[in-house]
Protein backbone atom coordinates (compact mmCIF):
# COMPACT_ATOMS: atom_id res chain seq x y z
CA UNK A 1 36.83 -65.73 -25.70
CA UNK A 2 39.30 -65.25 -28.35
CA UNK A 3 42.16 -62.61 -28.63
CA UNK A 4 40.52 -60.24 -30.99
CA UNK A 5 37.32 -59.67 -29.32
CA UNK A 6 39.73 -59.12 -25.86
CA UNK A 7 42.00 -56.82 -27.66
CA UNK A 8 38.83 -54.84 -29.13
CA UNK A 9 36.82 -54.56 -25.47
CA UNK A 10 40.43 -52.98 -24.49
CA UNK A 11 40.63 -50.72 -27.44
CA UNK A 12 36.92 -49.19 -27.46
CA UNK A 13 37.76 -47.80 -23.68
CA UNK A 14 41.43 -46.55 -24.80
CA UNK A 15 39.62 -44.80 -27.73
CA UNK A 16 36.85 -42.94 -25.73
CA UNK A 17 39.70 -41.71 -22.86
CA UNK A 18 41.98 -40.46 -25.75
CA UNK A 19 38.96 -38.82 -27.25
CA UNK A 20 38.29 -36.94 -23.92
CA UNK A 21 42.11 -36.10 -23.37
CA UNK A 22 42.37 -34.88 -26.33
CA UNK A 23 39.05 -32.71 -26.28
CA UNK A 24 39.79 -31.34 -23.29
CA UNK A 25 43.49 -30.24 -24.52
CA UNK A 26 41.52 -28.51 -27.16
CA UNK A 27 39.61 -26.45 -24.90
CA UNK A 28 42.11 -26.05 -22.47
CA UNK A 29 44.25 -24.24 -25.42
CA UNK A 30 41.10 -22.43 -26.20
CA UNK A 31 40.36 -21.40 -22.62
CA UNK A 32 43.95 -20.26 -21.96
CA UNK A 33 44.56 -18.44 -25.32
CA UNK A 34 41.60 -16.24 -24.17
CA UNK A 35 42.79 -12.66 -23.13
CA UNK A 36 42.68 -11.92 -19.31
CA UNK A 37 40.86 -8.84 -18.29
CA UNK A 38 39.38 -7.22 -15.56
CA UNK A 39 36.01 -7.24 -14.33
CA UNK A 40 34.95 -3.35 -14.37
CA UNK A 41 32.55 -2.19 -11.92
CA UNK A 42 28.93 -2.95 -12.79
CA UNK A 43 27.10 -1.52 -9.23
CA UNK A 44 25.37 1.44 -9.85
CA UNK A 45 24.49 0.53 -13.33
CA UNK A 46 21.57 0.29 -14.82
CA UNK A 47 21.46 -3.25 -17.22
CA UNK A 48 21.88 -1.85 -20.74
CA UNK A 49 24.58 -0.09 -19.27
CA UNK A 50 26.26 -2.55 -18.02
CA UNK A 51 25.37 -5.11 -20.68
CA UNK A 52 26.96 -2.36 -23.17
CA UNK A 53 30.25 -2.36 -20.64
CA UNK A 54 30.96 -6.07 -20.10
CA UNK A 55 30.18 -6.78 -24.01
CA UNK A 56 32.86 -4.40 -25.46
CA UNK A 57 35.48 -6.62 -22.90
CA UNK A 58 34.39 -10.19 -23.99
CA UNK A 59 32.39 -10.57 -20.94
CA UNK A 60 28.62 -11.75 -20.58
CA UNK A 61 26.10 -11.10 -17.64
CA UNK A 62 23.43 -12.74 -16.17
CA UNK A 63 20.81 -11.81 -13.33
CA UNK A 64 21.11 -13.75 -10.66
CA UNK A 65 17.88 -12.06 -8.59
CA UNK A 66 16.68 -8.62 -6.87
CA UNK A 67 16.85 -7.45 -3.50
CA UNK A 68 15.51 -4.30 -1.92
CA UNK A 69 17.47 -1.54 -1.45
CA UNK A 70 16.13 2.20 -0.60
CA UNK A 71 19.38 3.98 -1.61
CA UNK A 72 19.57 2.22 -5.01
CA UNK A 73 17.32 3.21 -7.83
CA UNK A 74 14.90 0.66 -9.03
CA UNK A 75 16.38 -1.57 -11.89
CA UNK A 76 19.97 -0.91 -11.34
CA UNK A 77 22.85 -3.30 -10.05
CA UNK A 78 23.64 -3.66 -6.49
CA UNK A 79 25.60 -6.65 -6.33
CA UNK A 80 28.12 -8.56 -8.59
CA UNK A 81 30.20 -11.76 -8.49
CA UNK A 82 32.93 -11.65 -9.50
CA UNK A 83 34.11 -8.20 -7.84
CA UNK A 84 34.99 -5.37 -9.84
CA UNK A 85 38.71 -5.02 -10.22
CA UNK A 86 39.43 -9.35 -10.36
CA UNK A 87 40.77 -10.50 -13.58
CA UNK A 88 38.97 -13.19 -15.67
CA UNK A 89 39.55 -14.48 -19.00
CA UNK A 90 37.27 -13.50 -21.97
CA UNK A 91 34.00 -14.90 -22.01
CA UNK A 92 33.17 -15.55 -17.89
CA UNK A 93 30.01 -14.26 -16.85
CA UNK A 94 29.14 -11.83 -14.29
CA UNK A 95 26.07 -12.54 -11.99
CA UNK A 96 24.47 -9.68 -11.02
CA UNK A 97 21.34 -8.63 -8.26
CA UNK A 98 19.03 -5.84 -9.07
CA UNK A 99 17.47 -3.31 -6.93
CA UNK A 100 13.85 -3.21 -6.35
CA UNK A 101 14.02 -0.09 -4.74
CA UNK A 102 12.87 0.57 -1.05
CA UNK A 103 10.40 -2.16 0.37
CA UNK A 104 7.02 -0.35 -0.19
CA UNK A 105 4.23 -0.21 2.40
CA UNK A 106 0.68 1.36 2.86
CA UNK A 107 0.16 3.15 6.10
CA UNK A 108 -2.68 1.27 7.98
CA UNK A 109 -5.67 2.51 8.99
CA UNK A 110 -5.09 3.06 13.05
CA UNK A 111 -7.76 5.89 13.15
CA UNK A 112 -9.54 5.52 16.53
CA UNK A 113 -7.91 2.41 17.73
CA UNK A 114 -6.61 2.55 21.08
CA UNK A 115 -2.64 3.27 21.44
CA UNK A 116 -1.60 0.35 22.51
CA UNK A 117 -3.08 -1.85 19.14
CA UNK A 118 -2.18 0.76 17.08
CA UNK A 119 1.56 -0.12 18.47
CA UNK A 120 0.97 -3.28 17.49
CA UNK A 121 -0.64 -2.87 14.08
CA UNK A 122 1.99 -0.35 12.83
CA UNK A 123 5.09 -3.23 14.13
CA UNK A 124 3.60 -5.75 11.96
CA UNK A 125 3.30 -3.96 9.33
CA UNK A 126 7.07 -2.67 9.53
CA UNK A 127 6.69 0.68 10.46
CA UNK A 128 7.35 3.06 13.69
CA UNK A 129 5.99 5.08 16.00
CA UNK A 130 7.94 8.44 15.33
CA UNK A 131 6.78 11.74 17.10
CA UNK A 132 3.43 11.70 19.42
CA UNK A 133 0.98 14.55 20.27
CA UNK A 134 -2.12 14.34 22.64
CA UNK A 135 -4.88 16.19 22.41
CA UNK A 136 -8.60 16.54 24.26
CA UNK A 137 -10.96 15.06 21.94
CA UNK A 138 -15.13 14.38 21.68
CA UNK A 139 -14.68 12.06 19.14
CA UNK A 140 -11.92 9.23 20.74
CA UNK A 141 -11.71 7.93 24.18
CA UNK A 142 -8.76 8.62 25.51
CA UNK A 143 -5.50 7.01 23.97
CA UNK A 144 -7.68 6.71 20.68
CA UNK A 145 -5.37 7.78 17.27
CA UNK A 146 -7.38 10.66 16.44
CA UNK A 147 -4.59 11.02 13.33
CA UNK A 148 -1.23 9.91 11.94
CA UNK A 149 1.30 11.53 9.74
CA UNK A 150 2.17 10.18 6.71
CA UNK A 151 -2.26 9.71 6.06
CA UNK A 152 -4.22 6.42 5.82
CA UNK A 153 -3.31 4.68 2.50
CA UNK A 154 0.08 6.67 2.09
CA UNK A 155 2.59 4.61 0.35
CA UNK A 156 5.78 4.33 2.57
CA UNK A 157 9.50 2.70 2.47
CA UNK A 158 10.05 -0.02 5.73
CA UNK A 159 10.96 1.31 9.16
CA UNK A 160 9.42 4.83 8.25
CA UNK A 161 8.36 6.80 11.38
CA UNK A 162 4.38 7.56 11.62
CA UNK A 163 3.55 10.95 13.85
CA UNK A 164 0.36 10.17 15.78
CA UNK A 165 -2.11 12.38 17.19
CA UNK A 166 -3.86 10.72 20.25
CA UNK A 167 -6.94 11.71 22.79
CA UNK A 168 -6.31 12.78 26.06
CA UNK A 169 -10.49 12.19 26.35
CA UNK A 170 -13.03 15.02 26.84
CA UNK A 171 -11.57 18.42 27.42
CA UNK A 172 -11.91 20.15 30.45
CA UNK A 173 -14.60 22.65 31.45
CA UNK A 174 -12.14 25.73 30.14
CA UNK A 175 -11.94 23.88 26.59
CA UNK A 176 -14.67 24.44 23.80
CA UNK A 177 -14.64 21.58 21.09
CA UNK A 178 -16.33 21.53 18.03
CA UNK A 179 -18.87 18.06 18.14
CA UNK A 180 -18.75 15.97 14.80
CA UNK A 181 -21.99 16.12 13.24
CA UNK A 182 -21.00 14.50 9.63
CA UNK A 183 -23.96 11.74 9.35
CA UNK A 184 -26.07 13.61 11.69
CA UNK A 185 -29.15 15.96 11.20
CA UNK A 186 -28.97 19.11 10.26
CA UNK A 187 -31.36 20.34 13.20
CA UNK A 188 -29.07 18.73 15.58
CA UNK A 189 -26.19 20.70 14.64
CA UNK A 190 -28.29 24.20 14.77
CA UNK A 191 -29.78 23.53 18.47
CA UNK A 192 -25.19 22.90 19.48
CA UNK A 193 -24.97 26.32 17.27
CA UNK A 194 -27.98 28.12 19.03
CA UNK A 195 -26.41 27.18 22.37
CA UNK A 196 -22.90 28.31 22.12
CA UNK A 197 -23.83 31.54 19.78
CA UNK A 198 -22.23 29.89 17.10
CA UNK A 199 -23.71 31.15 13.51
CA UNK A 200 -24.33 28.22 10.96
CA UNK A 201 -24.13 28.43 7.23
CA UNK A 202 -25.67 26.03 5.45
CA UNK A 203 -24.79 25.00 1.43
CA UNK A 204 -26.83 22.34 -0.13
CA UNK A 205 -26.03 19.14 -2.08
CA UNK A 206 -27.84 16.39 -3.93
CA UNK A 207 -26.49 13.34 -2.58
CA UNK A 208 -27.34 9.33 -4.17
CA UNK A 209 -26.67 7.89 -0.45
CA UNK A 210 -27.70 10.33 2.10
CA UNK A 211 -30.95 11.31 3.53
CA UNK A 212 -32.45 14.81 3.24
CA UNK A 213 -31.22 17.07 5.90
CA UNK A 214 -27.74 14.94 6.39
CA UNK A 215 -24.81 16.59 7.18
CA UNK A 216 -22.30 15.65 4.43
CA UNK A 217 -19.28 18.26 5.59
CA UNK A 218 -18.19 20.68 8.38
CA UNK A 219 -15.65 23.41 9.40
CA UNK A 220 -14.71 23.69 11.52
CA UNK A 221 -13.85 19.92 11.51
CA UNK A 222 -14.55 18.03 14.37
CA UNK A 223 -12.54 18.41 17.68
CA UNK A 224 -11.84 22.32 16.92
CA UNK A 225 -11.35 24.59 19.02
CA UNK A 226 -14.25 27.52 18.95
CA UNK A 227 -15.27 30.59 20.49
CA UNK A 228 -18.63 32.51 20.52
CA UNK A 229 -18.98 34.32 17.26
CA UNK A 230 -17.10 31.86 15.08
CA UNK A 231 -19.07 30.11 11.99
CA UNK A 232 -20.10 26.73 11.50
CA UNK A 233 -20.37 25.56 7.63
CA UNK A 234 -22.03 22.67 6.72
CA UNK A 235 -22.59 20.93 3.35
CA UNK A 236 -26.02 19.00 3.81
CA UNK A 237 -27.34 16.44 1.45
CA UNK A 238 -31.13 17.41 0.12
CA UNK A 239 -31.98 13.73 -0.18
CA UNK A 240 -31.21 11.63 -3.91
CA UNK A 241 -34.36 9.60 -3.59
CA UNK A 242 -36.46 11.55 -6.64
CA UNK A 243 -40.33 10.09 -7.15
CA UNK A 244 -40.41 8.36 -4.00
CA UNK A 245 -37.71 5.30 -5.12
CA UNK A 246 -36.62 3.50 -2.14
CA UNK A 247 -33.34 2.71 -4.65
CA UNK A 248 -30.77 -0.19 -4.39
CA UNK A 249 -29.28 -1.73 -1.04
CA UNK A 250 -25.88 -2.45 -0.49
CA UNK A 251 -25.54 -4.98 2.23
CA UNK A 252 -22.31 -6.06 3.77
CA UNK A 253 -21.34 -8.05 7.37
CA UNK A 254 -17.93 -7.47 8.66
CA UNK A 255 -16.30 -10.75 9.87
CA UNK A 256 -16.86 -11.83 13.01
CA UNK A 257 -13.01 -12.38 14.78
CA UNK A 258 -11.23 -8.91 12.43
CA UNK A 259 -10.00 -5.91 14.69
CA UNK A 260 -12.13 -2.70 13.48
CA UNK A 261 -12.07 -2.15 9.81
CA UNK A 262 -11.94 0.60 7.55
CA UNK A 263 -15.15 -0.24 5.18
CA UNK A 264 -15.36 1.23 1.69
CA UNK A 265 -17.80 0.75 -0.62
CA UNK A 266 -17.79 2.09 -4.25
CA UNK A 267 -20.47 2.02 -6.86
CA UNK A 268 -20.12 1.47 -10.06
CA UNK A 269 -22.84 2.73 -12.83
CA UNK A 270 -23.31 4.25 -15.87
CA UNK A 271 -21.82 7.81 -14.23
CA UNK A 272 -18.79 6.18 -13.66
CA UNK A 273 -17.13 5.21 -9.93
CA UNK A 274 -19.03 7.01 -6.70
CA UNK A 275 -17.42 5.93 -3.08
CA UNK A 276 -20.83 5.88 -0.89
CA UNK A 277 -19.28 4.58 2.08
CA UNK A 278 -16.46 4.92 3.94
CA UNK A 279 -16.34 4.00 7.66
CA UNK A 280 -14.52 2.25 10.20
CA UNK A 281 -16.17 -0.86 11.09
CA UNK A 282 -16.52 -3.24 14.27
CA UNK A 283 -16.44 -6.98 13.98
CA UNK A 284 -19.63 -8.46 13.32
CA UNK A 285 -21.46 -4.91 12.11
CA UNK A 286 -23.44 -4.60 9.27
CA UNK A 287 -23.03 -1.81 6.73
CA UNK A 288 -26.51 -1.18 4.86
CA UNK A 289 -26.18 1.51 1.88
CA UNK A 290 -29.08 2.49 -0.49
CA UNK A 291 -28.01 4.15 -3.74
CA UNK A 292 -29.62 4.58 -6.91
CA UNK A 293 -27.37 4.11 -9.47
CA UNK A 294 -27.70 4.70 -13.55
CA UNK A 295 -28.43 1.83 -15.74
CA UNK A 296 -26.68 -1.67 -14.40
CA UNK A 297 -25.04 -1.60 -11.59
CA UNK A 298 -22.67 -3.12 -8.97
CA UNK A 299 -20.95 -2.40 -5.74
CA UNK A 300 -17.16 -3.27 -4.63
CA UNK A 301 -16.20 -3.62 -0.88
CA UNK A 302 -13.14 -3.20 0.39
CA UNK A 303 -11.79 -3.77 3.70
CA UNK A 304 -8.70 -1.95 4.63
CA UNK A 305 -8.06 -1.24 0.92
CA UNK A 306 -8.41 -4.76 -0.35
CA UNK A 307 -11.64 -5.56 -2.47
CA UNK A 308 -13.49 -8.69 -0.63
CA UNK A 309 -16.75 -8.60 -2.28
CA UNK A 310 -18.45 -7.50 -5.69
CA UNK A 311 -22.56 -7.56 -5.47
CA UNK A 312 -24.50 -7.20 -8.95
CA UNK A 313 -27.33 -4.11 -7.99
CA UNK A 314 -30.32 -5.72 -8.94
């Protein structure tokens, strides 16, 4: 090999390390010439705030992620690196976390499970058992939720406390309950009346799901106490069959393997949205529901307020 191609594969490598020496002088001047501030305090803020803050100082941000946080307003900073207070140089960007706001979370449906898997249900789904009441009941076996406080559905932050009501059984010879007779005939619910002198007044309602005579509503509710002269209301269903129509079915299995579930079925027609059922459901029952809807037609089921099914009403 001769000496001038040697002395030009020495000179190419020379070149490129003086080029990056001297490129990174440049910016090293550049970075240092910078003014030094001081990172201001960016927790609290919301980001157009704090965008508006960091620009007028030569600084940038950028969101790193979001956490949770109940005491923070949704959308506003809860964490920053660097720290407020540490001095940078123009141009250094500040990561930054925003809040989502407290962890959300429906209230389950523990109506008329027993105690012990309601426990269980209301652990996994992050929430407590807060204050606890018992009461007799005709409705629950004992140590059955007969209600909870916050409701079914009730949005909720994590670790919030739910006040349960829960059946000490049937009451005691002394103690006059109220029987629940929503779903049940009408004629039932005047022979209990008759038999405790207990007036009934009746108010009628045309109903697409119910039979004729069908107790729809009740007050007292269910469980009440009563005594001899008190009134019993009831809203009864006068039938929505017209001309002898045997209407549209609605027919839905609950899995076979699921705890009890709180069915609801909605119908959707010309008229707009109608919930038609609403129950809680054992594993491997079978909710049947005849409507008759308005023009086309379909049905949504959900099961413990997640739709699992849409049937076309044929």
């Amino acid at each position: 090999m001769s000496a001038k191609k040697i002395l030009s594969l020495v000179a190419i490598p020379l070149v490129l390390v003086g080029m990056y020496l001297t490129f990174d002088w440049a910016i090293g001047i550049l970075v240092h010439n910078r003014k030094v501030v001081v990172v201001p305090n960016l927790v609290g803020k919301n980001v157009p705030e704090a965008l508006a803050i960091t620009s007028a100082l030569g600084l940038s941000i950028q969101k790193e992620g979001e956490l949770f946080d109940k005491s923070a307003p949704p959308g506003t900073i809860v964490r920053q690196n660097p720290p407020q207070e540490m001095s940078v140089r123009e141009g250094r960007t500040v990561r930054v976390f925003v809040s989502q706001g407290g962890e959300a979370f429906y209230v389950p449906n523990i109506i008329g499970q027993p105690l012990r898997n309601a426990q269980t249900i209301l652990q996994n789904a992050g929430l407590n058992i807060g204050e606890m009441e018992r009461k007799p009941s005709l409705r629950f076996e004992r140590d059955g939720v007969i209600s909870c406080d916050p409701p079914v559905e009730s949005i909720i932050s994590k670790g919030a406390l739910i006040n349960l009501v829960v059946s000490e059984g049937p009451p005691g010879a002394d103690v006059q309950l109220v029987p629940d007779f929503i779903g049940r005939q009408i004629n039932e619910a005047r022979r209990w009346a008759a038999s405790q002198q207990i007036s009934v007044s009746v108010r009628e309602e045309n109903n697409l799901t119910r039979g004729s005579g069908e107790v729809l509503q009740q007050l007292p509710v269910a469980d009440s106490l009563f005594k001899p002269g008190d009134t019993l209301t009831l809203v009864v269903s006068t039938g929505g069959m017209e001309g002898g129509s045997s209407g549209r079915r609605i027919v839905y299995e609950v899995p076979v393997g699921t705890s009890d579930t709180d069915i609801r079925v909605l119908m959707l027609d010309e008229r707009g949205e109608t919930e038609v059922f609403r129950k809680t459901q054992s594993p491997g029952s079978r909710v049947e529901v005849t409507v008759q809807p308005q023009g086309r037609a379909r049905a949504r089921i959900f099961r413990n307020g997640v739709m699992v099914e849409e049937q076309e009403l044929q």
